[in-house]
N, C-alpha and C. Protein backbone atom coordinates (compact mmCIF):
# COMPACT_ATOMS: atom_id res chain seq x y z
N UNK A 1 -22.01 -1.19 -6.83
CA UNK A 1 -21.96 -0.05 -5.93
C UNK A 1 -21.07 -0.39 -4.74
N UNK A 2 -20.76 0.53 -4.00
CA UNK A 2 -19.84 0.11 -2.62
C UNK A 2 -20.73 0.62 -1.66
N UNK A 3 -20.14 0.37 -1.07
CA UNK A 3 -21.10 -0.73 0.39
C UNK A 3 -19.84 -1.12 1.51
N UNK A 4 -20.55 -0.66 3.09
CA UNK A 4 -19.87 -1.50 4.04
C UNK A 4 -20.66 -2.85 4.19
N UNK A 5 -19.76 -3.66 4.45
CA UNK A 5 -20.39 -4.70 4.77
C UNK A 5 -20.98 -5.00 6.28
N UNK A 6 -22.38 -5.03 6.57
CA UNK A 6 -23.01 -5.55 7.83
C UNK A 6 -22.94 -6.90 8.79
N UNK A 7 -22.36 -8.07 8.10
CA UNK A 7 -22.47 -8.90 8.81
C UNK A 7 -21.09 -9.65 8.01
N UNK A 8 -20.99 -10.54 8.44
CA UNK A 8 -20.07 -11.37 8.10
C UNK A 8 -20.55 -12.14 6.55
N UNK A 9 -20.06 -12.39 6.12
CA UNK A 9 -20.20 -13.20 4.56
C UNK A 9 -19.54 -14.43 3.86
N UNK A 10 -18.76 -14.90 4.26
CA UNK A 10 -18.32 -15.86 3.64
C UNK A 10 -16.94 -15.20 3.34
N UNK A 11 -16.48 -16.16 1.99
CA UNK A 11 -15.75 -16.02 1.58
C UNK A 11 -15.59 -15.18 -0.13
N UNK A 12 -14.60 -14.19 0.22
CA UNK A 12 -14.19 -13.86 -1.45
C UNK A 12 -13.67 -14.41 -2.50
N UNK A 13 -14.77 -14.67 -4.00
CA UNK A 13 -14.35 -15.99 -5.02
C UNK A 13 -13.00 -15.19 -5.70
N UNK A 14 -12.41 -14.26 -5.33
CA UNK A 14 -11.03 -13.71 -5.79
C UNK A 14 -9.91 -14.43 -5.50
N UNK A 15 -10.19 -13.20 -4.13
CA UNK A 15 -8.87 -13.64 -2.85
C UNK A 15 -8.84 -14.75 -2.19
N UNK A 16 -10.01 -15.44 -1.97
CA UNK A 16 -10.19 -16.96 -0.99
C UNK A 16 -10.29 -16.59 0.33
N UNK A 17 -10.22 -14.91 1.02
CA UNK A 17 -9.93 -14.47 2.36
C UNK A 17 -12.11 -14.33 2.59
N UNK A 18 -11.64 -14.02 4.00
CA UNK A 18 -13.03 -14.19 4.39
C UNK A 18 -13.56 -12.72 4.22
N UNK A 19 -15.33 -12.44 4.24
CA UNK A 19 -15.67 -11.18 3.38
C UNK A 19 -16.02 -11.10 5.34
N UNK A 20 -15.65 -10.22 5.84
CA UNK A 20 -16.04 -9.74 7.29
C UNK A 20 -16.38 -8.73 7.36
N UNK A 21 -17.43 -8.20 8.71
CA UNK A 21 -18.40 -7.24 8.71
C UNK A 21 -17.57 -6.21 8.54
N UNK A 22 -17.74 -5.06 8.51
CA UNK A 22 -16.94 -3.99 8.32
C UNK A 22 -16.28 -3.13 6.90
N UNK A 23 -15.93 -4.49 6.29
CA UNK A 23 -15.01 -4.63 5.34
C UNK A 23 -15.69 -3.50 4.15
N UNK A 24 -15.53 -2.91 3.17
CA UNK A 24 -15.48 -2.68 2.27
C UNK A 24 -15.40 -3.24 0.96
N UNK A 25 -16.97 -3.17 0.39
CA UNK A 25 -17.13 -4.38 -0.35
C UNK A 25 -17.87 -3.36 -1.92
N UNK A 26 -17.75 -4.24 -3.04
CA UNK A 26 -18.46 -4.26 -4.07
C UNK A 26 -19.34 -4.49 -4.46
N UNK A 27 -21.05 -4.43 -4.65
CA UNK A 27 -21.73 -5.53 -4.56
C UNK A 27 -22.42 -4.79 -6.34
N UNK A 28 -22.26 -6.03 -6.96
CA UNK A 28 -22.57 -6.21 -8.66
C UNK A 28 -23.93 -6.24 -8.55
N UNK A 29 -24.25 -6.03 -10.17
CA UNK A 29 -25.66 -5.91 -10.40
C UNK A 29 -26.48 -7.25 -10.26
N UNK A 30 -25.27 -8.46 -9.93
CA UNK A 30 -26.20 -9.68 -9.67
C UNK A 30 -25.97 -9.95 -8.37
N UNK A 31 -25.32 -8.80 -7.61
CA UNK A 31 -25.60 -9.01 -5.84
C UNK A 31 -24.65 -9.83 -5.65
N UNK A 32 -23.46 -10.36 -6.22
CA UNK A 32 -22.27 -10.92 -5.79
C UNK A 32 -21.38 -9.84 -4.87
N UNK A 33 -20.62 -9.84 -3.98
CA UNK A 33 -19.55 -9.11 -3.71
C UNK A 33 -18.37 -9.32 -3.04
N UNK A 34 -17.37 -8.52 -3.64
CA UNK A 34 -15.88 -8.35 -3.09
C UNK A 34 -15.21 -7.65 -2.56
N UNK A 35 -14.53 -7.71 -1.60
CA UNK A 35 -13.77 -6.75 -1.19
C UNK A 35 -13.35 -5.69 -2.27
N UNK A 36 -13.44 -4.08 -1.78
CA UNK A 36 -13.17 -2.92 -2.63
C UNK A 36 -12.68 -2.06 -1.80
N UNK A 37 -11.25 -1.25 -2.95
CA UNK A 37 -10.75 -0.21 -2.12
C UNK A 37 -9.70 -0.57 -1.22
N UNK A 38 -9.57 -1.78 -0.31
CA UNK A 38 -8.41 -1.97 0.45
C UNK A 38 -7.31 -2.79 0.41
N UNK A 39 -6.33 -2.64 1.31
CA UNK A 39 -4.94 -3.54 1.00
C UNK A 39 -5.14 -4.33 2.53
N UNK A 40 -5.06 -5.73 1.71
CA UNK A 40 -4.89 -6.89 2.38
C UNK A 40 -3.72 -7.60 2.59
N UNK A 41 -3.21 -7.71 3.41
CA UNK A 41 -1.52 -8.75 3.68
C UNK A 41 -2.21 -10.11 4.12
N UNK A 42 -1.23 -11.07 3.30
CA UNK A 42 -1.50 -12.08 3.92
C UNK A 42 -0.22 -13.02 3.55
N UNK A 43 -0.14 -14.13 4.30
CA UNK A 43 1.49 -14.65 4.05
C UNK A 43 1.00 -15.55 3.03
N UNK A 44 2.08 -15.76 2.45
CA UNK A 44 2.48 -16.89 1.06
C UNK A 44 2.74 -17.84 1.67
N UNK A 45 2.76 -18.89 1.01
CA UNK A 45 3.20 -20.30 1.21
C UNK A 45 5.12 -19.93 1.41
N UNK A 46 5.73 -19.65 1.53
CA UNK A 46 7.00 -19.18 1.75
C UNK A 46 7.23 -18.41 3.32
N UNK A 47 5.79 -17.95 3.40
CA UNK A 47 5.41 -17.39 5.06
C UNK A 47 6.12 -15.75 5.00
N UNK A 48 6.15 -14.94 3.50
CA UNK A 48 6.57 -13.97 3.23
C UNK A 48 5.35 -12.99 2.75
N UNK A 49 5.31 -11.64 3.87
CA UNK A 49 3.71 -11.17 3.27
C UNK A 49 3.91 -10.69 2.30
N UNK A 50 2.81 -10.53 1.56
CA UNK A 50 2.10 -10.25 0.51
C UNK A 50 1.22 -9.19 0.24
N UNK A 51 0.97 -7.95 -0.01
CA UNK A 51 -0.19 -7.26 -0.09
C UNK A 51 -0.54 -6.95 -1.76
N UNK A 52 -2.01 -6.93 -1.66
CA UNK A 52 -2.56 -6.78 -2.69
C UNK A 52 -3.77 -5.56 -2.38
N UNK A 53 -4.18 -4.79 -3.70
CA UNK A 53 -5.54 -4.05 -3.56
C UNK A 53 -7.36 -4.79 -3.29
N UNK A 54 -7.76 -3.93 -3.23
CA UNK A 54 -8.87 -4.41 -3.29
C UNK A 54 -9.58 -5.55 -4.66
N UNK A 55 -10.26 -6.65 -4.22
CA UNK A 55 -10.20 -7.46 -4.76
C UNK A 55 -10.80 -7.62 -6.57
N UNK A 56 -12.10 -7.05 -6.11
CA UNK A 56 -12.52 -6.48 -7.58
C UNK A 56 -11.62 -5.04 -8.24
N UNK A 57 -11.30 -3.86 -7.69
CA UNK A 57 -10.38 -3.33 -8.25
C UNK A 57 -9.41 -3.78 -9.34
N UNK A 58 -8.86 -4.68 -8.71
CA UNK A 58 -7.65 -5.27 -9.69
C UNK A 58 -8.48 -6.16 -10.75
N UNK A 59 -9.34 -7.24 -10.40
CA UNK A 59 -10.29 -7.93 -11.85
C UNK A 59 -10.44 -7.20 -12.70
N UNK A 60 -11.36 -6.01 -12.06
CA UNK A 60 -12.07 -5.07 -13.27
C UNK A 60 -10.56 -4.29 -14.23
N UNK A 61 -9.68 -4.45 -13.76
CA UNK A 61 -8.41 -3.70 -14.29
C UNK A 61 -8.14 -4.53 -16.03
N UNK A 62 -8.58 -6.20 -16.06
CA UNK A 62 -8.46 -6.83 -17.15
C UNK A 62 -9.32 -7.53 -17.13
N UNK A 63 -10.85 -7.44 -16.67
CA UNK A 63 -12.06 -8.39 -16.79
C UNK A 63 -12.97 -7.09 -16.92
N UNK A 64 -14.53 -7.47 -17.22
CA UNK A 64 -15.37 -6.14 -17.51
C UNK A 64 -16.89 -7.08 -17.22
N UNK A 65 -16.50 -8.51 -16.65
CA UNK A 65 -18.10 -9.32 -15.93
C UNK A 65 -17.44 -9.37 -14.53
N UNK A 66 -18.65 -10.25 -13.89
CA UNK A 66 -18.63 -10.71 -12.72
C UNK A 66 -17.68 -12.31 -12.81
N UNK A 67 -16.46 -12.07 -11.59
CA UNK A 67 -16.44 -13.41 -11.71
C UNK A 67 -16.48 -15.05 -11.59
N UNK A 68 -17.96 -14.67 -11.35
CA UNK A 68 -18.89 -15.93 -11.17
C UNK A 68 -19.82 -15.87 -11.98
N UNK A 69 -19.98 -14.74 -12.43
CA UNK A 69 -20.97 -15.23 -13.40
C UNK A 69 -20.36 -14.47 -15.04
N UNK A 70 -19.51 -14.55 -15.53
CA UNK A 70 -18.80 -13.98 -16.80
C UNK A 70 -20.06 -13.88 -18.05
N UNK A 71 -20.56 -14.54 -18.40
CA UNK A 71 -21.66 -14.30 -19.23
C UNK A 71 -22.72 -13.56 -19.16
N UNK A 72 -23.45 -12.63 -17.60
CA UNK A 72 -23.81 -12.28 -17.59
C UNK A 72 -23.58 -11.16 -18.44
């Protein structure tokens, strides 16, 4: 389901970016979640930005589990 996010969270096992309050998130039927819905910039190792969609968006585009837990 989507969900704002309330507090701060860690980190996203996608993107590696941090899950911060506000954000717009995914949260799976095993209560994992990812950023959903938005475009994130962030620089490359080249120091050239980068934007991408929301983080589960794009997984679920060629995955259909969670991915941390794939067997579920």
């Amino acid at each position: 389901s989507e969900d704002v996010l309330s507090k701060d969270a860690g980190e996203c096992a996608i993107c590696l970016e941090e899950l911060q309050q506000g954000d717009t998130i995914a949260r799976l039927p095993c209560l994992c979640i990812y950023h959903k819905g938005q475009v994130f910039h962030r620089m490359d190792t080249k120091f050239q930005k980068v934007s991408f969609m929301g983080c589960i968006d794009e997984w679920f585009e060629v995955n259909r589990s969670c991915p941390e837990h794939p067997s579920d």
